[in-house]
Protein backbone atom coordinates (compact mmCIF):
# COMPACT_ATOMS: atom_id res chain seq x y z
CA UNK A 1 -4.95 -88.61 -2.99
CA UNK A 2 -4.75 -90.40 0.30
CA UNK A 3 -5.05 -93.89 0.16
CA UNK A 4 -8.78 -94.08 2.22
CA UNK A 5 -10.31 -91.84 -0.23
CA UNK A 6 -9.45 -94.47 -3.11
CA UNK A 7 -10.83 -97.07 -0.62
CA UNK A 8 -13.80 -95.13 -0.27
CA UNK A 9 -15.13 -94.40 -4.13
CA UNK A 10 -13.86 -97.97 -4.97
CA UNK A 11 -17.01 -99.21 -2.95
CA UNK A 12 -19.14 -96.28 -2.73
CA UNK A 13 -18.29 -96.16 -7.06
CA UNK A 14 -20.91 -99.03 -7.47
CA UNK A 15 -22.60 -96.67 -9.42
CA UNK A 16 -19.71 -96.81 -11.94
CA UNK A 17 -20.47 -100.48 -12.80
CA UNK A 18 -19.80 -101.81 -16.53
CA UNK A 19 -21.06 -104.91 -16.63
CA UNK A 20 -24.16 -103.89 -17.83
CA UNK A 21 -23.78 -101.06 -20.62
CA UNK A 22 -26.43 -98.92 -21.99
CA UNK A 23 -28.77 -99.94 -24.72
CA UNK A 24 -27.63 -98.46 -28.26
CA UNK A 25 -30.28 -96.39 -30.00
CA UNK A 26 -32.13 -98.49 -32.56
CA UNK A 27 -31.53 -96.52 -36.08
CA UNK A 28 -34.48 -95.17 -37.77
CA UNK A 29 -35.95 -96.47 -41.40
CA UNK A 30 -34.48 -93.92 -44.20
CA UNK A 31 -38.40 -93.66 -45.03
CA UNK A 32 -39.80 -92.68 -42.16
CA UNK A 33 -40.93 -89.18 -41.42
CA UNK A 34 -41.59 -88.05 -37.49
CA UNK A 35 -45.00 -85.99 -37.71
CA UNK A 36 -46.08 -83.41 -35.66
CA UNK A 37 -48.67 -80.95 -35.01
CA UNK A 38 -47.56 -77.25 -37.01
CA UNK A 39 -48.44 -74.49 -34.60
CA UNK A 40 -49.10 -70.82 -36.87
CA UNK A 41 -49.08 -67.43 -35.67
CA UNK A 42 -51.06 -64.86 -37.69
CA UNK A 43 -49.41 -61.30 -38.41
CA UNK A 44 -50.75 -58.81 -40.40
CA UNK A 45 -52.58 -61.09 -42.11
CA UNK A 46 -49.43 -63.31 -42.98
CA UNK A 47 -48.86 -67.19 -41.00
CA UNK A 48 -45.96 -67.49 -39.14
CA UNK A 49 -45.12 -71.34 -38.01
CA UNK A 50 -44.00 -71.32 -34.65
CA UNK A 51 -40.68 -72.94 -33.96
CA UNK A 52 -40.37 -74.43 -30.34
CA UNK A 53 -36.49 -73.75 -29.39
CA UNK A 54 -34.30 -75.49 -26.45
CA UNK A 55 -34.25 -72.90 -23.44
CA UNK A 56 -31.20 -70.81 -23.03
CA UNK A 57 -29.55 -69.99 -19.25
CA UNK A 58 -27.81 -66.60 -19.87
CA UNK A 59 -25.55 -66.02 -17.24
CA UNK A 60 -22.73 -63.08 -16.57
CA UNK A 61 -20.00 -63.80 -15.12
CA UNK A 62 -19.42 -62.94 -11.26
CA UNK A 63 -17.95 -59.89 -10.37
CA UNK A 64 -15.96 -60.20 -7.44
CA UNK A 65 -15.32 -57.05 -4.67
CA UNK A 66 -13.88 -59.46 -2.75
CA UNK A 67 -9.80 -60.68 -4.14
CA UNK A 68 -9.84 -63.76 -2.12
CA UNK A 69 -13.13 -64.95 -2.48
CA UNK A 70 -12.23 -64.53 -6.84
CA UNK A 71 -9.00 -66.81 -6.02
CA UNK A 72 -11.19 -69.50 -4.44
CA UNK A 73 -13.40 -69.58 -7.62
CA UNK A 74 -10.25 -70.43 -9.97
CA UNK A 75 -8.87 -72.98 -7.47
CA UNK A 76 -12.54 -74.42 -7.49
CA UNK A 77 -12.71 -74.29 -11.19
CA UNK A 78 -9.67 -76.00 -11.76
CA UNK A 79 -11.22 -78.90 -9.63
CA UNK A 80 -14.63 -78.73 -10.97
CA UNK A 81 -13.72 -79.49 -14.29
CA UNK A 82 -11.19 -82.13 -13.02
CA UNK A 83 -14.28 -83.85 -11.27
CA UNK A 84 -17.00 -83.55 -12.76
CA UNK A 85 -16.59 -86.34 -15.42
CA UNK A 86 -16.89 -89.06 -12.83
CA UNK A 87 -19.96 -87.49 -11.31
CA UNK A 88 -21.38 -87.36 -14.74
CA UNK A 89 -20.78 -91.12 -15.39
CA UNK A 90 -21.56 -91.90 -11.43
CA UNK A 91 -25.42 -91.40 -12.22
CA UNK A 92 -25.16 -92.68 -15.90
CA UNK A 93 -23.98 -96.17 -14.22
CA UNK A 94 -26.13 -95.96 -11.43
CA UNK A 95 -29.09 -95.94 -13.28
CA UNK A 96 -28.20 -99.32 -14.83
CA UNK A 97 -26.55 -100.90 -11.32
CA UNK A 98 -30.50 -100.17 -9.98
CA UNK A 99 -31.96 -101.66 -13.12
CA UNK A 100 -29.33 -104.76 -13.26
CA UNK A 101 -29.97 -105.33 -9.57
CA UNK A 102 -33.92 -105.31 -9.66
CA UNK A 103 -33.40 -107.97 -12.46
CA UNK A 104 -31.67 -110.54 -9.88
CA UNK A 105 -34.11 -112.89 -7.91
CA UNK A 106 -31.98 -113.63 -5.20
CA UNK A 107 -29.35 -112.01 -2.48
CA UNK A 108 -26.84 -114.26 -3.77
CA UNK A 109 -27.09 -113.13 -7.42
CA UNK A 110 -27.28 -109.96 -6.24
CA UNK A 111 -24.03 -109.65 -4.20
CA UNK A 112 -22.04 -112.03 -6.56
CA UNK A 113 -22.93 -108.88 -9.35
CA UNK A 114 -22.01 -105.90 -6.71
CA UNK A 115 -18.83 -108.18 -6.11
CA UNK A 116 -18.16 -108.44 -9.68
CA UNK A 117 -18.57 -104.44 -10.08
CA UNK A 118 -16.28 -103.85 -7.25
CA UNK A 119 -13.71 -105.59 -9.10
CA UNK A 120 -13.96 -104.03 -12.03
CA UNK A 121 -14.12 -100.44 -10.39
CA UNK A 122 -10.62 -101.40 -8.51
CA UNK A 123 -9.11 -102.52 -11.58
CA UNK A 124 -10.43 -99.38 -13.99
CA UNK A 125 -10.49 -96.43 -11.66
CA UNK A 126 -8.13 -97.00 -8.45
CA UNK A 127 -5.24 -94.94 -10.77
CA UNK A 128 -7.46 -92.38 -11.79
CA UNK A 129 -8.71 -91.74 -8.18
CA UNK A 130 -5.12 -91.83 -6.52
CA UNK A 131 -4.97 -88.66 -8.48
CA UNK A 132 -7.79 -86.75 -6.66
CA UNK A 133 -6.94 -84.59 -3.37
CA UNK A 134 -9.01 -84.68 -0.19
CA UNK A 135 -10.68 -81.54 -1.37
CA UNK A 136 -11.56 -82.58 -4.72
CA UNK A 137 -12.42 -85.64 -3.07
CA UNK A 138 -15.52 -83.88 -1.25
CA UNK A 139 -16.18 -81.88 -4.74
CA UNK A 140 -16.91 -85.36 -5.99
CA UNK A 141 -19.49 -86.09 -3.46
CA UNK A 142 -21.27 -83.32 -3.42
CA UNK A 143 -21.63 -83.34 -7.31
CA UNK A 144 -22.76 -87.31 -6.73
CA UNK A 145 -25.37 -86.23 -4.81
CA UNK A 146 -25.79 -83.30 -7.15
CA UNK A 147 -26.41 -85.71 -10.34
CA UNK A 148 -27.82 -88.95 -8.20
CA UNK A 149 -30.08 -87.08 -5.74
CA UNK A 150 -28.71 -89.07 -2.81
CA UNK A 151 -25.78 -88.51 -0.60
CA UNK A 152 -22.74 -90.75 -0.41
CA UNK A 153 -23.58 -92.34 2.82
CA UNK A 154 -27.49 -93.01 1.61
CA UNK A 155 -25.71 -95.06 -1.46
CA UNK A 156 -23.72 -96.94 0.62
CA UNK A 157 -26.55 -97.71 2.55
CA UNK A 158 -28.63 -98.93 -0.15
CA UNK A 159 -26.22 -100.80 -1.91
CA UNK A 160 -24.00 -102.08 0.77
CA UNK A 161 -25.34 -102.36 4.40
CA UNK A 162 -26.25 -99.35 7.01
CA UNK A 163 -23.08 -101.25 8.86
CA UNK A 164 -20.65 -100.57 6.09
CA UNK A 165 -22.32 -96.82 5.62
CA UNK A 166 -21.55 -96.49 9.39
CA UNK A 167 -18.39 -97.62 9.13
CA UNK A 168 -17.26 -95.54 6.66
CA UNK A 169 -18.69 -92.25 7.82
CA UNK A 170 -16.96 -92.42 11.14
CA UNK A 171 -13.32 -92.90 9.25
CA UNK A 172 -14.17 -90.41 6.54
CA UNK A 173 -14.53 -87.74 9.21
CA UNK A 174 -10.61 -88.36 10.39
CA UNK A 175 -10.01 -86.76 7.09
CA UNK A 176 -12.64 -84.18 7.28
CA UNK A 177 -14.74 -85.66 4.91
CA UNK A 178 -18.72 -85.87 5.14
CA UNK A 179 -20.59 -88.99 3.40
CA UNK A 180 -23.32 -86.96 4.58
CA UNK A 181 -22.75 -83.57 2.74
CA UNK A 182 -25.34 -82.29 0.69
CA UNK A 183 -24.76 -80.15 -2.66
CA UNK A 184 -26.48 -76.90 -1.67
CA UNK A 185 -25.90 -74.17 -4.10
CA UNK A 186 -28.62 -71.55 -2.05
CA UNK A 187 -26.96 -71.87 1.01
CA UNK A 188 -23.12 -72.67 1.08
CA UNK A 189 -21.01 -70.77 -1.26
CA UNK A 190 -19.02 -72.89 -2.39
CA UNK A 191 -21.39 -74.83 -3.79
CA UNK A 192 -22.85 -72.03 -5.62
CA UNK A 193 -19.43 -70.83 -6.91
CA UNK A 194 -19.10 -74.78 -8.50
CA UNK A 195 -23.14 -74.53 -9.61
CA UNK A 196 -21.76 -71.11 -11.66
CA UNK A 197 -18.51 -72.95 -12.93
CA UNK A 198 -20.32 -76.08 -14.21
CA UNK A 199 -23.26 -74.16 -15.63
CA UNK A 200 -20.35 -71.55 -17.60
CA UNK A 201 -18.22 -74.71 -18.41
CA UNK A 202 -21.02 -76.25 -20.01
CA UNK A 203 -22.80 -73.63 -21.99
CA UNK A 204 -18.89 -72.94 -23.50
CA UNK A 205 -19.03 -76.85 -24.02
CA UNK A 206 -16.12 -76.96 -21.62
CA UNK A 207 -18.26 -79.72 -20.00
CA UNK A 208 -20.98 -82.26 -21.02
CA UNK A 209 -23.95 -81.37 -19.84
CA UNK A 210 -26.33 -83.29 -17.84
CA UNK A 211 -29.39 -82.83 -15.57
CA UNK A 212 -29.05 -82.50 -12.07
CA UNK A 213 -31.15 -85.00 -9.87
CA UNK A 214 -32.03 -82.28 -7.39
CA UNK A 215 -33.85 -78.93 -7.56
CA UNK A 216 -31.86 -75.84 -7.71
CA UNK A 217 -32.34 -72.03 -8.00
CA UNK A 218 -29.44 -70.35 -9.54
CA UNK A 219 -30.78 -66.94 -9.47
CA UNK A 220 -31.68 -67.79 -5.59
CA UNK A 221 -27.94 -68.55 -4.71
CA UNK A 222 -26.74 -65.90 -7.30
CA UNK A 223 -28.75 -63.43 -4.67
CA UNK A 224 -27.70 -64.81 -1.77
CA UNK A 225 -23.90 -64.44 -2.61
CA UNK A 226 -24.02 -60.86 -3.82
CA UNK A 227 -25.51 -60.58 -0.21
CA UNK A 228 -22.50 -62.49 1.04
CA UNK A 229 -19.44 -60.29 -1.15
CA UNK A 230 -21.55 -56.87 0.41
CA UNK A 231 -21.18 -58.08 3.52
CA UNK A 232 -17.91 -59.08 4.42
CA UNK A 233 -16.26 -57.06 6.70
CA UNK A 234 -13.46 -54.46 5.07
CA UNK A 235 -10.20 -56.85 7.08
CA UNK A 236 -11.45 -60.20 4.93
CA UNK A 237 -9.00 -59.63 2.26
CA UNK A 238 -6.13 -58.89 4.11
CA UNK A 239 -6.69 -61.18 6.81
CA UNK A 240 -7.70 -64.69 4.73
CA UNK A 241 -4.79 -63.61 2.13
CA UNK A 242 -2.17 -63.44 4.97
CA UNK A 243 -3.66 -66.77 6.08
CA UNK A 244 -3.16 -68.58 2.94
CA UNK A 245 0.16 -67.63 1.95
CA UNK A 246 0.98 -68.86 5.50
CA UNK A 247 -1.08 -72.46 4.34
CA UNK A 248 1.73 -72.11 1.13
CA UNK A 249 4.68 -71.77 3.23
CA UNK A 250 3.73 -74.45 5.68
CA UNK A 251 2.91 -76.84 2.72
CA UNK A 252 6.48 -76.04 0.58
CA UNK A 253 8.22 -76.37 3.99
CA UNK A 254 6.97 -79.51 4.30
CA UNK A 255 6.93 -80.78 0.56
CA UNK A 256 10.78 -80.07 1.03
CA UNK A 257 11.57 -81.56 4.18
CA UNK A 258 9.83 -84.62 2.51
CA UNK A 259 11.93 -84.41 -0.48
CA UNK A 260 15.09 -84.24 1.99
CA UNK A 261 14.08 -87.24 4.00
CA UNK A 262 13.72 -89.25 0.27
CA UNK A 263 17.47 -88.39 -1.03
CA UNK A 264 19.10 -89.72 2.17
C-alpha cells in the first residue's frame, strides 16, 4: 500500500487506541436467576408460552445478467473480508478514545493521550496497513464511516484540528482518495455489492458481526441494482471486459519492467 495511505490511518486510526481497554463483564452469582415476564398464547384451549427469537435477514444471493459486474463482486469480496476487521475494531476503540478523552480536564492531558495513541497505532498497525491497496484503502473508509457514523475527514476534524483534516484531504485526492466519501449502499453500487458481501459473510459467520452506525435499507439498494443490471446497455460486457484485461496487461508490463530494473 502506498506509503501516504499508512500515513493517513496511522493518525486518522485514533479510533484504534489501546490504552484504555474495555471493561470485562462482571460474572454473575451461581444463585441468581434473571426473571422475566412469561407471555402465553391460548390454542384450542391449550397455553402456548411465547418465545421471543433474534430476527433473521434472509437474503439470496445476487444473480448477475451482467459477467463483469459478477467479477467486480468477487474482487470486492476478497477485499471486504480483508477489511472489514479494522473497521470493526475502528468503532469498538473509538467509543473508548471519546470516553477516555471526556475524562481529561485539560488540552494538555488531552493531546499528551492522542500522542500516546498515535504511538502505539504506528508501532501495532503500520505493517498491517502497508499491506492494504489504494482501493481497499477507500473500502476501509467507507466501512469507518459505515460502523462510526462519521466520515474520515469529520474524525480528523474532531480529534485532530480542521487544519490537519484540510491538510489531509487535499493530498488524499492525489491518490484518488476521498476523506469525504460516504458509505451509501442505496445509491452507489459498490457500496451495495460490499453491504450484500458483509451481510452474507456474516450470517455464514465468515465475519463478526456488528451494528452499523448509520441507517440502511437493503431491500432499497437490492431494488435499485436490479434496476441498474436491467439497464445496462447490451456493449457493457464486452466493452468494460476488453478494458480490464487491457488494465492487466498494462499492470504485468509494468510489474515486469520493475522486476527488470531490480536485477540490474
Amino acid at each position: 500500500m502506498n506509503k501516504f495511505i499508512v500515513f493517513l490511518m496511522v493518525f486518522y486510526g485514533l479510533a484504534f487506541a489501546k490504552a484504555q481497554q474495555t471493561p470485562s463483564p462482571q460474572p454473575v452469582s451461581k444463585d441468581s436467576i434473571i426473571k422475566s415476564t412469561a407471555q402465553y398464547f391460548y390454542v384450542d384451549g391449550d397455553s402456548i408460552n411465547a418465545i421471543e427469537l433474534n430476527s433473521v435477514l434472509l437474503l439470496q444471493d445476487l444473480k448477475f445478467k451482467s459477467r463483469y459486474e459478477r467479477i467486480k463482486y468477487l474482487i470486492l469480496k476478497r477485499k471486504v473480508l480483508k477489511v472489514w476487521p479494522y473497521a470493526k475494531l475502528a468503532a469498538e476503540r473509538l467509543t473508548i478514545l471519546d470516553e477516555r478523552l471526556s475524562s481529561l480536564r485539560t488540552k494538555n492531558q488531552k493531546k499528551k493521550y492522542s500522542k500516546m495513541v498515535e504511538e502505539y497505532i504506528e508501532e501495532e498497525f503500520t505493517a498491517e496497513l502497508k499491506k492494504l491497496t489504494k482501493t481497499e484503502g477507500q473500502i476501509l473508509i467507507k466501512l469507518i464511516h459505515r460502523q462510526t457514523g462519521d466520515t474520515a475527514y469529520a474524525l480528523l476534524r474532531r480529534l485532530r484540528s480542521g487544519w490537519s483534516a484540510f491538510w489531509f484531504d487535499q493530498t488524499a485526492s492525489l491518490f484518488n482518495i476521498s476523506l469525504k466519501e460516504e458509505y451509501s449502499p442505496e445509491a452507489v453500487i459498490e457500496d451495495f455489492y460490499i453491504e450484500d458481501i458483509l451481510l452474507n459473510s456474516i450470517t455464514d459467520d465468515k465475519l463478526e458481526d456488528q451494528d452499523a452506525a448509520i441507517e440502511l435499507d437493503y431491500f432499497k439498494a437490492r431494488k435499485n441494482w436490479k434496476k441498474y443490471e436491467n439497464n445496462l446497455p447490451a456493449s457493457y460486457d464486452s466493452v468494460q471486459l476488453s478494458a480490464r484485461a487491457q488494465r492487466i496487461k498494462e499492470y504485468r508490463e509494468k510489474k515486469a519492467r520493475k522486476a527488470k530494473r531490480n536485477r540490474k
